[in-house]
Protein backbone atom coordinates (compact mmCIF):
# COMPACT_ATOMS: atom_id res chain seq x y z
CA UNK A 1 49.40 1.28 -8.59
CA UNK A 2 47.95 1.30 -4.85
CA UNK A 3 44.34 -0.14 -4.85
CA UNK A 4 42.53 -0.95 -1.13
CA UNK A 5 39.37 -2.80 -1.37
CA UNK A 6 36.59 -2.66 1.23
CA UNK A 7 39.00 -2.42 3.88
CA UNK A 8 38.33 -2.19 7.54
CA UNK A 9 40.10 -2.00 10.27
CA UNK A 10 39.91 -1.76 14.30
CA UNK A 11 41.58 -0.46 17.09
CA UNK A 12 39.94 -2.44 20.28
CA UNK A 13 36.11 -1.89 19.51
CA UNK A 14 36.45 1.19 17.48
CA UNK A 15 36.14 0.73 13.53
CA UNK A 16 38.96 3.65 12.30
CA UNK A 17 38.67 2.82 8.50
CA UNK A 18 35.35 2.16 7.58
CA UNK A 19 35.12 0.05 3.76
CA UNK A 20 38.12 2.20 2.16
CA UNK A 21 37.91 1.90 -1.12
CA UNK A 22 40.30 3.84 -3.67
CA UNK A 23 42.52 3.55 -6.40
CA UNK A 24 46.27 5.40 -6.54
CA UNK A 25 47.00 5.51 -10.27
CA UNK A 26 50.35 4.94 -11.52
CA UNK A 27 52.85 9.03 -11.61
CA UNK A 28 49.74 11.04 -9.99
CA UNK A 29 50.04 12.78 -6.60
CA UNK A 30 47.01 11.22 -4.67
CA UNK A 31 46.47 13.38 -1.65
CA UNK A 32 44.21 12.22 1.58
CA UNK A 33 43.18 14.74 3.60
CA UNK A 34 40.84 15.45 6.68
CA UNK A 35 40.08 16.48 10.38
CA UNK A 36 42.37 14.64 12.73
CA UNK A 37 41.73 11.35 13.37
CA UNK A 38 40.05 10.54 10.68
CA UNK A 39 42.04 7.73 9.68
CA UNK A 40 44.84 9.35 7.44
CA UNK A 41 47.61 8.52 8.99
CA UNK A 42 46.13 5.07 9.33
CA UNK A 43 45.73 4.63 5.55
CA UNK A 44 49.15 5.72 4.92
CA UNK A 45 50.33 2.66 6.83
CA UNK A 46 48.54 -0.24 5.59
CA UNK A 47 49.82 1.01 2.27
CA UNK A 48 53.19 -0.11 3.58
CA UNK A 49 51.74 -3.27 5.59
CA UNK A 50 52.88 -1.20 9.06
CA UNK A 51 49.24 -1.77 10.11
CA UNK A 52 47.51 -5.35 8.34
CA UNK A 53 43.63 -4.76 7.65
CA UNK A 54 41.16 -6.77 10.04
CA UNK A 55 39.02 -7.13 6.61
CA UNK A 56 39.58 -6.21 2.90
CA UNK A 57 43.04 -6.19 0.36
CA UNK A 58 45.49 -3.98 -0.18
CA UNK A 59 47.05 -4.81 -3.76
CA UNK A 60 50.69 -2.60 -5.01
CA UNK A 61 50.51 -3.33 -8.52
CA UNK A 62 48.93 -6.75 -9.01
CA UNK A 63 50.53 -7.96 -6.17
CA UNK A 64 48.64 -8.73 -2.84
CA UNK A 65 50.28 -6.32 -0.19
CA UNK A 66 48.20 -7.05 2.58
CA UNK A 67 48.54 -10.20 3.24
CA UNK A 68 52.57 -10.50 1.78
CA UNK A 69 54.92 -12.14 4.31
CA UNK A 70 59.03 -12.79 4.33
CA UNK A 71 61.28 -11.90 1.29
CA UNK A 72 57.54 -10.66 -1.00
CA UNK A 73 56.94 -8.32 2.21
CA UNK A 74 60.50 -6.83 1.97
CA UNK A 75 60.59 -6.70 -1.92
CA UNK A 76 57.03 -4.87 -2.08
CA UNK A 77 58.60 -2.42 0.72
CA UNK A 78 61.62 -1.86 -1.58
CA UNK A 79 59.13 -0.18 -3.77
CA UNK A 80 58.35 2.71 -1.75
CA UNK A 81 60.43 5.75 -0.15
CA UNK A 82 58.48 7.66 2.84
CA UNK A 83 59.24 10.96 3.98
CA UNK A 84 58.12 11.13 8.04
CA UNK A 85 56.53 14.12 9.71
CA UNK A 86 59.15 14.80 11.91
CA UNK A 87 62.02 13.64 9.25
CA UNK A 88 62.58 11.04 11.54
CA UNK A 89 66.40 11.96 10.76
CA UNK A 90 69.45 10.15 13.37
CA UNK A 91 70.50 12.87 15.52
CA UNK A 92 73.84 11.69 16.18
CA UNK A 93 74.76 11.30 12.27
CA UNK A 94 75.41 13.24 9.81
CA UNK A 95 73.27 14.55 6.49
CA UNK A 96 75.82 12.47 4.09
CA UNK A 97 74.81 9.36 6.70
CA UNK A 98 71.64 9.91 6.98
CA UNK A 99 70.77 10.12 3.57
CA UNK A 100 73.07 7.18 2.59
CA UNK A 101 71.82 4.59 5.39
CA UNK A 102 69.32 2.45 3.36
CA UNK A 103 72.31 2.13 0.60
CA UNK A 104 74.53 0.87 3.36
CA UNK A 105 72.00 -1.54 5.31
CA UNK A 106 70.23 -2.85 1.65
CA UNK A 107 72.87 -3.13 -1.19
CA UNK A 108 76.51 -3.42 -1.91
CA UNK A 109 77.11 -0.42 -3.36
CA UNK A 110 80.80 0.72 -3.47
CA UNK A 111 81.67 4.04 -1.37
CA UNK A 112 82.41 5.95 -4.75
CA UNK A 113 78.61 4.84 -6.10
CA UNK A 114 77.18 5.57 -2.46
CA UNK A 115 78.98 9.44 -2.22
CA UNK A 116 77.75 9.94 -5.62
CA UNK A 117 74.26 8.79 -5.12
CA UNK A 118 73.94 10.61 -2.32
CA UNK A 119 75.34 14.02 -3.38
CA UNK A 120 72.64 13.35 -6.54
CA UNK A 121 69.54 12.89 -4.50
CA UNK A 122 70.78 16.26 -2.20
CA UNK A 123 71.39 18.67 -5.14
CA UNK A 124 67.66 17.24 -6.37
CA UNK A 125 66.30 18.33 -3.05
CA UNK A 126 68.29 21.78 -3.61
CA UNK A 127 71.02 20.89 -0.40
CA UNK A 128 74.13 21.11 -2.26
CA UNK A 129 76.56 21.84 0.26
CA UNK A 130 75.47 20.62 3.89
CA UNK A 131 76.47 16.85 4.04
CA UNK A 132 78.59 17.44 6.70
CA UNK A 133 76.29 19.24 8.87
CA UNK A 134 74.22 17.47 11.93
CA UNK A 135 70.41 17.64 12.09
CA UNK A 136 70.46 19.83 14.87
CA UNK A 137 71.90 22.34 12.70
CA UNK A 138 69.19 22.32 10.65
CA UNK A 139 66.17 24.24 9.93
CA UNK A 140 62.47 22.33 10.12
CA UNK A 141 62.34 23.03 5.92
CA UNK A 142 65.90 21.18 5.87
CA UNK A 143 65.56 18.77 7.69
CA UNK A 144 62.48 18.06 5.75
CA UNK A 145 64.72 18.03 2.47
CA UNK A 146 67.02 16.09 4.14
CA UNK A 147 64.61 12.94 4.31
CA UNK A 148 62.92 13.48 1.32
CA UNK A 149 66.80 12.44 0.05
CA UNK A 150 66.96 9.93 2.04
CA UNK A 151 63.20 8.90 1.24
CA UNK A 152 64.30 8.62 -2.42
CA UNK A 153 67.45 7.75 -2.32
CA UNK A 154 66.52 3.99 -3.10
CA UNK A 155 65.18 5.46 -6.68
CA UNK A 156 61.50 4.38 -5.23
CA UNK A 157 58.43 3.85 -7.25
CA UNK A 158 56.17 5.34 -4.87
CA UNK A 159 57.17 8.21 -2.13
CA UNK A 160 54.53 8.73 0.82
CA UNK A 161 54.01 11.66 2.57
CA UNK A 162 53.38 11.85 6.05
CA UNK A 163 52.48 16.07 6.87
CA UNK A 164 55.42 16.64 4.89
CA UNK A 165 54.30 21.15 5.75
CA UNK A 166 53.93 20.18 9.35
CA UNK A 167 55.18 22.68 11.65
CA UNK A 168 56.65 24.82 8.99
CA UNK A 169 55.77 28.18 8.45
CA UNK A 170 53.97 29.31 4.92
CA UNK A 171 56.95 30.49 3.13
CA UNK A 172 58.74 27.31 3.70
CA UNK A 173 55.73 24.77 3.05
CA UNK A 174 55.03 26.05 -0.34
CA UNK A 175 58.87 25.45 -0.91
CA UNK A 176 57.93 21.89 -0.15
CA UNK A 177 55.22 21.44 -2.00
CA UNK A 178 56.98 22.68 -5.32
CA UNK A 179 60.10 19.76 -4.38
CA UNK A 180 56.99 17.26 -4.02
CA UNK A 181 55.96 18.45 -7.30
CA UNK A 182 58.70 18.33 -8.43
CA UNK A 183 59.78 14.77 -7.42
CA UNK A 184 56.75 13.40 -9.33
CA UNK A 185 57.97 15.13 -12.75
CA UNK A 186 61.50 14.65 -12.57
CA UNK A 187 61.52 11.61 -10.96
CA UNK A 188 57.96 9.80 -12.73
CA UNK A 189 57.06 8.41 -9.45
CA UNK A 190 53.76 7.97 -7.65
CA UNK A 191 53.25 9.83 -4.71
CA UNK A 192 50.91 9.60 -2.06
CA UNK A 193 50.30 12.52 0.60
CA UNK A 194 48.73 12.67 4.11
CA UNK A 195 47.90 16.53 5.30
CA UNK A 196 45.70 18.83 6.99
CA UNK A 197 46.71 21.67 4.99
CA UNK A 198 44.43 21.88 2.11
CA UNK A 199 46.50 24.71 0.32
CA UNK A 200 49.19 21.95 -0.09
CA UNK A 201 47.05 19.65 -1.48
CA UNK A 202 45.48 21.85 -3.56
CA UNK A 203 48.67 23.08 -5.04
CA UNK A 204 50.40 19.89 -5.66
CA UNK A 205 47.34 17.17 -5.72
CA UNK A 206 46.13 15.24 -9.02
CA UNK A 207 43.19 14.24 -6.28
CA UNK A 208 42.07 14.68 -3.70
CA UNK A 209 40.62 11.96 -1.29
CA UNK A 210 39.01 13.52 2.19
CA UNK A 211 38.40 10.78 5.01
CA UNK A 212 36.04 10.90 8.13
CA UNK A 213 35.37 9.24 10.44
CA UNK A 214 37.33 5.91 8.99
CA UNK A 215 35.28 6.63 5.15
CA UNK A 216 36.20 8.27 2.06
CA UNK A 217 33.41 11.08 1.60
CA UNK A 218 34.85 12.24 -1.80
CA UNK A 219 38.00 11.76 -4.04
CA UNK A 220 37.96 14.30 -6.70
CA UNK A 221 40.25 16.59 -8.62
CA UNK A 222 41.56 19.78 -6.38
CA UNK A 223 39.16 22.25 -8.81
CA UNK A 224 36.51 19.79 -8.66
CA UNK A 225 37.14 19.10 -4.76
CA UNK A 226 36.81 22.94 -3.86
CA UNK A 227 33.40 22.69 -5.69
CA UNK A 228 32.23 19.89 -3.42
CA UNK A 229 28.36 19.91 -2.07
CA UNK A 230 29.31 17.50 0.90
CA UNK A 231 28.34 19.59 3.66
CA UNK A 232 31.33 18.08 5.82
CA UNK A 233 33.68 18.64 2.64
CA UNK A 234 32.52 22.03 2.25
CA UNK A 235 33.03 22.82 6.37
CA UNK A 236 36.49 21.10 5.56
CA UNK A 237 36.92 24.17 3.17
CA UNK A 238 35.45 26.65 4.84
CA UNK A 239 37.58 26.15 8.20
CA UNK A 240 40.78 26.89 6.65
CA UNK A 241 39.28 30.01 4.41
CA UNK A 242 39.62 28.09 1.18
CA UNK A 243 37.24 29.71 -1.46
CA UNK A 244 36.90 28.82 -5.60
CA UNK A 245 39.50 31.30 -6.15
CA UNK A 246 42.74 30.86 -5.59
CA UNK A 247 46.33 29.34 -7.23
CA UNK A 248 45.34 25.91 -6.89
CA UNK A 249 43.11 26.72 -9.73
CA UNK A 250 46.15 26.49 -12.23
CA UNK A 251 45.82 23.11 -13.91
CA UNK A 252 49.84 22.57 -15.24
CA UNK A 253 50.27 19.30 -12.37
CA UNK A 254 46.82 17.86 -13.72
CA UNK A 255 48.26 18.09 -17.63
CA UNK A 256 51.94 17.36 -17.38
């Protein structure tokens, strides 16, 4: 589905990715995790052509993303839905108008089709209810909700993740991780996630990739991934108390 080859990139004189090489199959949750500045975020990007490698190819599909220009670049962009860290939600509109912005600016979609879309994609993100109200209403779990609707509104193909549990307490991050989940079962699409926090990406991953220092060390499966030997992997683990035991051990996202 996603597929970077050998790529590199720089920022000045510093190399931040580092020959990435991976593959994103098509309907699994590929998660990347690792210290900051590692290059996550930076990954996430190029997947969208935000950032353009210096060397290497980035293909969606068949289809040559990294070096796609005009009306390709906007149809291969049509293809994915991305959910910011912050939300990245307009303060001065509305959840109903925040949600159904991309509709408006990208087809010609009737109001009727628009309210109904939109009141679909909320009760999927469990917001029945709170069109009406403004962002700053909001809690940092609904707000999150609030542009994951918005992120799929479009009926994507692929949904990226940008520290979808950042800032959010525990209680409220494993709430997100179950709607990522569930996205991917409900909705068959692929999804790619960016995080520090390995108990989300343990809980929701199909694999996990971890990047340092621009390279991928190891992309495994999360029971797999806990098991690592990579001393750096294995520090990775050990700094946020992760042992071989835990819920992340349940295997229903690898199977269904």
């Amino acid at each position: 589905m996603i597929r970077f080859e050998h790529v590199i990139k720089y920022f000045g004189e510093r190399k931040v990715l580092d020959s990435v090489n991976f593959k994103v199959e098509r309907g699994e949750t590929f998660v990347i995790v690792g210290f900051s500045g590692a290059g996550k975020s930076v990954t996430l990007k190029h997947m969208i052509r935000l950032l353009t490698p210096d060397i290497g190819k980035i293909y969606v599909g068949d289809e040559l993303m990294s070096t796609a220009s005009g009306a390709d670049l906007v149809r291969l962009r049509e293809k994915f839905g991305m959910l910011f860290q912050d939300a990245a939600l307009l303060e001065w509109m509305s959840v109903f108008d925040n949600v159904a912005l991309p509709l408006r600016e990208k087809t010609n979609m009737s109001n009727a089709a628009i309210e109904k879309r939109v009141e679909e994609k909320l009760r999927q993100v469990n917001l029945d209810g709170v069109h009406d109200a403004m962002p700053s209403e909001l809690s940092g779990g609904m707000r999150k909700r609030v542009g994951l609707a918005r992120a799929i509104v479009m009926n994507p193909d692929i949904i990226l993740y940008d520290e979808p549990t950042s800032g959010l307490d525990p209680v409220t991050s494993r709430a997100i991780d179950q709607l990522i989940d569930r996205m991917r079962l409900e909705l068959k699409v692929t999804s790619v996630v960016v995080t520090h926090d390995l108990f989300s990406a343990l809980a929701i991953g199909t694999r996990i990739a971890m990047i340092y220092d621009g390279r991928i060390l190891e992309i495994s499966r999360p029971r797999d991934f806990i098991r690592s030997q990579n001393e750096i992997v294995k520090r990775f683990l050990d700094a946020q108390y992760i042992t071989q035991r835990g819920a992340w051990e349940r295997t229903d996202h690898e199977t269904q």
